[in-house]
C-alpha atoms as a PDB file:
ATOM      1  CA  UNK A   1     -18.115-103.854  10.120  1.00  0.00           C
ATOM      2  CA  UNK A   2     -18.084-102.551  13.655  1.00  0.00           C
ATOM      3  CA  UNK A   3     -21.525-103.127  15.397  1.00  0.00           C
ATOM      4  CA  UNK A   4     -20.654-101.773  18.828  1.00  0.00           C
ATOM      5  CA  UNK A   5     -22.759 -99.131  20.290  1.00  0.00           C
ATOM      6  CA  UNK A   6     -21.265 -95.809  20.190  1.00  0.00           C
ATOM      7  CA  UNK A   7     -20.671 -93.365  23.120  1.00  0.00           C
ATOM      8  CA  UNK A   8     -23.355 -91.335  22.486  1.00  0.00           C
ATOM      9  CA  UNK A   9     -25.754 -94.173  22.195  1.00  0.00           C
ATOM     10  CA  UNK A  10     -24.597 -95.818  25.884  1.00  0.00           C
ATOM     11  CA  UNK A  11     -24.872 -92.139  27.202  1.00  0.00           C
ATOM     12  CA  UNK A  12     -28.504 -91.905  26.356  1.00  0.00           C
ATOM     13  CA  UNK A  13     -29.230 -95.563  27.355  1.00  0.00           C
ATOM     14  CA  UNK A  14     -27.758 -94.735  30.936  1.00  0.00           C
ATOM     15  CA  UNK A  15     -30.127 -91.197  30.500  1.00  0.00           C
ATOM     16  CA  UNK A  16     -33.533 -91.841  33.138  1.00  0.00           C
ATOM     17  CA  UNK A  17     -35.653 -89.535  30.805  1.00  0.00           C
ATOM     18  CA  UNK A  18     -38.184 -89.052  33.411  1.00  0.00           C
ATOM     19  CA  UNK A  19     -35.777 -87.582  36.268  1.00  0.00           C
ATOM     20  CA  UNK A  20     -34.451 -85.029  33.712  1.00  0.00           C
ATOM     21  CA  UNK A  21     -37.998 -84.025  32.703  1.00  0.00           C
ATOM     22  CA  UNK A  22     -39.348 -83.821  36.521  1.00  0.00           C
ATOM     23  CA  UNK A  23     -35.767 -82.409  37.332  1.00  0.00           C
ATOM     24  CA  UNK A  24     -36.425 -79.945  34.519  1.00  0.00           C
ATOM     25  CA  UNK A  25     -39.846 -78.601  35.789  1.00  0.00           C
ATOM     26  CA  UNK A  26     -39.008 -78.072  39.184  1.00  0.00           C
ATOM     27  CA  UNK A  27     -36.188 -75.888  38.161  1.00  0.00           C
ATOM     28  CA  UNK A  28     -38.344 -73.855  35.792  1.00  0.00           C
ATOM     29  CA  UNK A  29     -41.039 -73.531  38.310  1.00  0.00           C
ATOM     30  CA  UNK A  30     -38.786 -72.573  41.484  1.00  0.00           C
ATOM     31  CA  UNK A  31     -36.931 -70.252  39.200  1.00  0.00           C
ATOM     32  CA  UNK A  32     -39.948 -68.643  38.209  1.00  0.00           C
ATOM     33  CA  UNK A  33     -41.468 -68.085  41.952  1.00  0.00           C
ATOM     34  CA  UNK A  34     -38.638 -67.192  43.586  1.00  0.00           C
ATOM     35  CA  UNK A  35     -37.938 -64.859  40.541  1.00  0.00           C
ATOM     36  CA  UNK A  36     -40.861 -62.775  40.252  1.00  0.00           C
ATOM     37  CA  UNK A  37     -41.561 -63.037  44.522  1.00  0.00           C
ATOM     38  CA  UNK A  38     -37.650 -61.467  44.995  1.00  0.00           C
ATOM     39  CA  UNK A  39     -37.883 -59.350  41.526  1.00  0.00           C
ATOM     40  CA  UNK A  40     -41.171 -57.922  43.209  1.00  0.00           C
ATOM     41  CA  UNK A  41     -40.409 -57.209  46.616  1.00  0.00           C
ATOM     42  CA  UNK A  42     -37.039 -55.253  45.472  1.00  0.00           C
ATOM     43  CA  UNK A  43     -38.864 -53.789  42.561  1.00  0.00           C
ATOM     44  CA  UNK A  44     -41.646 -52.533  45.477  1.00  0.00           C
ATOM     45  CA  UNK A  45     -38.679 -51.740  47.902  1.00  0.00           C
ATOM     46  CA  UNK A  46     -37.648 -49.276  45.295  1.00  0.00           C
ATOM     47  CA  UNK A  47     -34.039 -50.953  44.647  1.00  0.00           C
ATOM     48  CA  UNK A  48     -31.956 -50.315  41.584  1.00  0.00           C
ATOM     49  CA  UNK A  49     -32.060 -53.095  39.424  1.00  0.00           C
ATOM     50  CA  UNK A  50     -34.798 -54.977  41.455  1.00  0.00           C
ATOM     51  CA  UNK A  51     -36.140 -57.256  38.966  1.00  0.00           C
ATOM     52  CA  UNK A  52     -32.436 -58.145  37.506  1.00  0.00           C
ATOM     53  CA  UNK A  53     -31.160 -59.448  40.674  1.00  0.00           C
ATOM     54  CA  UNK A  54     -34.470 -61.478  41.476  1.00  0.00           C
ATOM     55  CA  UNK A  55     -34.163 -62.978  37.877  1.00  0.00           C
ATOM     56  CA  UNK A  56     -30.608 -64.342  37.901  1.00  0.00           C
ATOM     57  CA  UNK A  57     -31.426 -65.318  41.950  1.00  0.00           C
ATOM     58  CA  UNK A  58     -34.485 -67.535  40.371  1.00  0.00           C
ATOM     59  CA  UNK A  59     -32.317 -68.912  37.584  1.00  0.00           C
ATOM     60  CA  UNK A  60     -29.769 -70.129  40.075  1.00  0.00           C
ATOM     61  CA  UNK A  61     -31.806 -71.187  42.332  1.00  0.00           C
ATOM     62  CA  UNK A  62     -33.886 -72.857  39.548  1.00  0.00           C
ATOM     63  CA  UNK A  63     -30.821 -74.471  38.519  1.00  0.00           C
ATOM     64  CA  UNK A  64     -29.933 -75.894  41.745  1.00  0.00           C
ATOM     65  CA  UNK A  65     -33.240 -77.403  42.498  1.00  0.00           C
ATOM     66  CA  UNK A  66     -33.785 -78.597  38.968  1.00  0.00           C
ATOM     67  CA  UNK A  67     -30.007 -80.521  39.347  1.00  0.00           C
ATOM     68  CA  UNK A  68     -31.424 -81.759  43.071  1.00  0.00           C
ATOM     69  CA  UNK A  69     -34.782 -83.149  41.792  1.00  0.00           C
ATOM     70  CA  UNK A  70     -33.094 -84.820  38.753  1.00  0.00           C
ATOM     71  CA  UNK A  71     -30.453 -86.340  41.417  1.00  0.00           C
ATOM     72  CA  UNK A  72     -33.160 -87.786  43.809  1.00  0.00           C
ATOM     73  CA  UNK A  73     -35.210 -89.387  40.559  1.00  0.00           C
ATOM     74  CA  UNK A  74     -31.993 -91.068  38.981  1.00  0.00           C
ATOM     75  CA  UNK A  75     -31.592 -94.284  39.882  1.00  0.00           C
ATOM     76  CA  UNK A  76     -27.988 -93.872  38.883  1.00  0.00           C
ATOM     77  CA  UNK A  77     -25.180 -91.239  38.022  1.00  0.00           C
ATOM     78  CA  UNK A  78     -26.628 -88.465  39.752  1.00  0.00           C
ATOM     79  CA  UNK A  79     -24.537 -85.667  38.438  1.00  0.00           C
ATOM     80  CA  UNK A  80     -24.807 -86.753  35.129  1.00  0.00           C
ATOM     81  CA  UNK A  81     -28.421 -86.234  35.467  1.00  0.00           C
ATOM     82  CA  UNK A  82     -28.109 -83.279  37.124  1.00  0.00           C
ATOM     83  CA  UNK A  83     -25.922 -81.921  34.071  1.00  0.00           C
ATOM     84  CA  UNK A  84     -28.118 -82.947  31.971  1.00  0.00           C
ATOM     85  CA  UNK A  85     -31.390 -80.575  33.579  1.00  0.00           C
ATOM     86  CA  UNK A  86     -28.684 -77.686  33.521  1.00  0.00           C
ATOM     87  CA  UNK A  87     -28.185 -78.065  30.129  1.00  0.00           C
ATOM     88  CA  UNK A  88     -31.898 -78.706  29.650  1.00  0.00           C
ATOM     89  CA  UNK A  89     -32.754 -75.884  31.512  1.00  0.00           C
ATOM     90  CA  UNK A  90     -30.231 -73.012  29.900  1.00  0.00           C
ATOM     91  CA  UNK A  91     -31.813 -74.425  26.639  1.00  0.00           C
ATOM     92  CA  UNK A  92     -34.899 -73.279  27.522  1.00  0.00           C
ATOM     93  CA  UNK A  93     -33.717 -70.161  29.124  1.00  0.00           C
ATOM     94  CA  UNK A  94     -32.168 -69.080  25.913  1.00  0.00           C
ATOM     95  CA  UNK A  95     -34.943 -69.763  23.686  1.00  0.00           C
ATOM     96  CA  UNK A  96     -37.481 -67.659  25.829  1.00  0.00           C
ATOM     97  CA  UNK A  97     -34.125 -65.219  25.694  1.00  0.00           C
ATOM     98  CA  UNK A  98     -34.044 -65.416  21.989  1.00  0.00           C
ATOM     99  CA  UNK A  99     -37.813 -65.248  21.864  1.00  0.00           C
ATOM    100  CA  UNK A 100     -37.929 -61.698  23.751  1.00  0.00           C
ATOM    101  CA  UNK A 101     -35.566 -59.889  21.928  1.00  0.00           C
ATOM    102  CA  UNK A 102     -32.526 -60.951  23.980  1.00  0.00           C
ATOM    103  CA  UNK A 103     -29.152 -59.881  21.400  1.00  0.00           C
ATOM    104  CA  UNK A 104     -27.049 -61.958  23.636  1.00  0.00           C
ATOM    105  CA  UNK A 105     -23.522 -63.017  22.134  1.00  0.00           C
ATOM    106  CA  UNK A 106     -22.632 -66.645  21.815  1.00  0.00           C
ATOM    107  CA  UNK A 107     -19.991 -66.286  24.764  1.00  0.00           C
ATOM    108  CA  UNK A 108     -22.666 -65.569  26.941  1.00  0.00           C
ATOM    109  CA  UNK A 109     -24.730 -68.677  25.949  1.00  0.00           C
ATOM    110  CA  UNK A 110     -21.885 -70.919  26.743  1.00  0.00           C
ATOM    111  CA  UNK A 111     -21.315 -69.297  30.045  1.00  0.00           C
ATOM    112  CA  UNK A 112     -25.050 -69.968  30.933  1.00  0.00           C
ATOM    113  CA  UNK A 113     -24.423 -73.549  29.522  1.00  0.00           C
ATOM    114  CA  UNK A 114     -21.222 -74.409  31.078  1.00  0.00           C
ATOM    115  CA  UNK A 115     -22.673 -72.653  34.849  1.00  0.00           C
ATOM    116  CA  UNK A 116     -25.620 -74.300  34.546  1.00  0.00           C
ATOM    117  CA  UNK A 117     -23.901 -77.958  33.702  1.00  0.00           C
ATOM    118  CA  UNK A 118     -21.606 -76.980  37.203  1.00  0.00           C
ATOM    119  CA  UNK A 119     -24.493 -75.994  39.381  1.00  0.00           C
ATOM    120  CA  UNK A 120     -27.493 -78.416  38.538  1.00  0.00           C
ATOM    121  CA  UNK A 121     -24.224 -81.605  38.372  1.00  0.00           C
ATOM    122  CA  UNK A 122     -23.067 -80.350  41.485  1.00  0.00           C
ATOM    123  CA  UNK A 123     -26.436 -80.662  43.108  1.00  0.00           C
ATOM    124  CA  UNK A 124     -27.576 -83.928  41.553  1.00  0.00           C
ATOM    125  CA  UNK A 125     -24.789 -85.320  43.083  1.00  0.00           C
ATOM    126  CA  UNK A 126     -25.516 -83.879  46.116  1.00  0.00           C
ATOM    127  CA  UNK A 127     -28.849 -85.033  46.109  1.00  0.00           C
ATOM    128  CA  UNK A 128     -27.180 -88.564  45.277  1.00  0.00           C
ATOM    129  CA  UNK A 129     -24.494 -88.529  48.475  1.00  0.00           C
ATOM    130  CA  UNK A 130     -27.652 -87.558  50.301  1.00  0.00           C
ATOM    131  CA  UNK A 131     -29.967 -90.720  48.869  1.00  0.00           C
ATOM    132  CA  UNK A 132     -27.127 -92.995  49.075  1.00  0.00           C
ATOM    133  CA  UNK A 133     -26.113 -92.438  52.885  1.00  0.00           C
ATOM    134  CA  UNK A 134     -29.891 -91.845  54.109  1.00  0.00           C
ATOM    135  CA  UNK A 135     -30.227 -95.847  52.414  1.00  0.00           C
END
């Protein structure tokens, strides 16, 4: 019998739990502010679609910070964690989706996915570039 580890197994021994969950609530709470502070201020400025366009601006932006954070935290493979929080994060954005009503097809939920794994791995391993060459 074969008693190596499996891929999935060496995946989530490499995975730093605690810069995905830090990574993960920095996203959700920059997304939020800078969602409801843009949604507001075009909502007040009386422009179409106001609280749309601050919504997917906090989700990106959310996502991007989230993939950052998680990048700074990991002691190694940056955009892995990175991808990891994006994938974290569109979870969560499609259950409180699913949660309000939201009839959103299953292409749609692996666009989010497969955006959010670009955006939050591209900035982890930003955020790792940047933590490597500052060292």
């Amino acid at each position: 019998m074969d008693r190596r580890p499996g891929i999935i197994f060496l995946l989530l021994a490499a995975l730093n739990i605690g810069a995905v969950l830090i990574g993960v609530a920095a996203g959700g709470l920059i997304a939020s502010v800078v969602g409801f502070i843009l949604g507001g201020l075009l909502a007040i400025a009386g422009v179409d679609g106001g609280a749309g366009i601050g919504l997917i601006t906090g989700v990106i932006t959310g996502l991007l910070a989230g993939g950052w954070v998680s990048g700074l935290r990991a002691r190694h493979s940056e955009r892995f964690h990175g991808a990891v929080t994006g994938l974290a994060l569109a979870f969560v954005i499609m259950v409180i989706a699913i949660l309000g009503g939201s009839p959103a097809p299953t292409s749609q939920i692996l666009l989010l996915a497969a955006i959010a794994t670009v955006l939050a791995g591209t900035a982890g391993w930003l955020a790792g570039r940047r933590k490597r060459h500052l060292s």
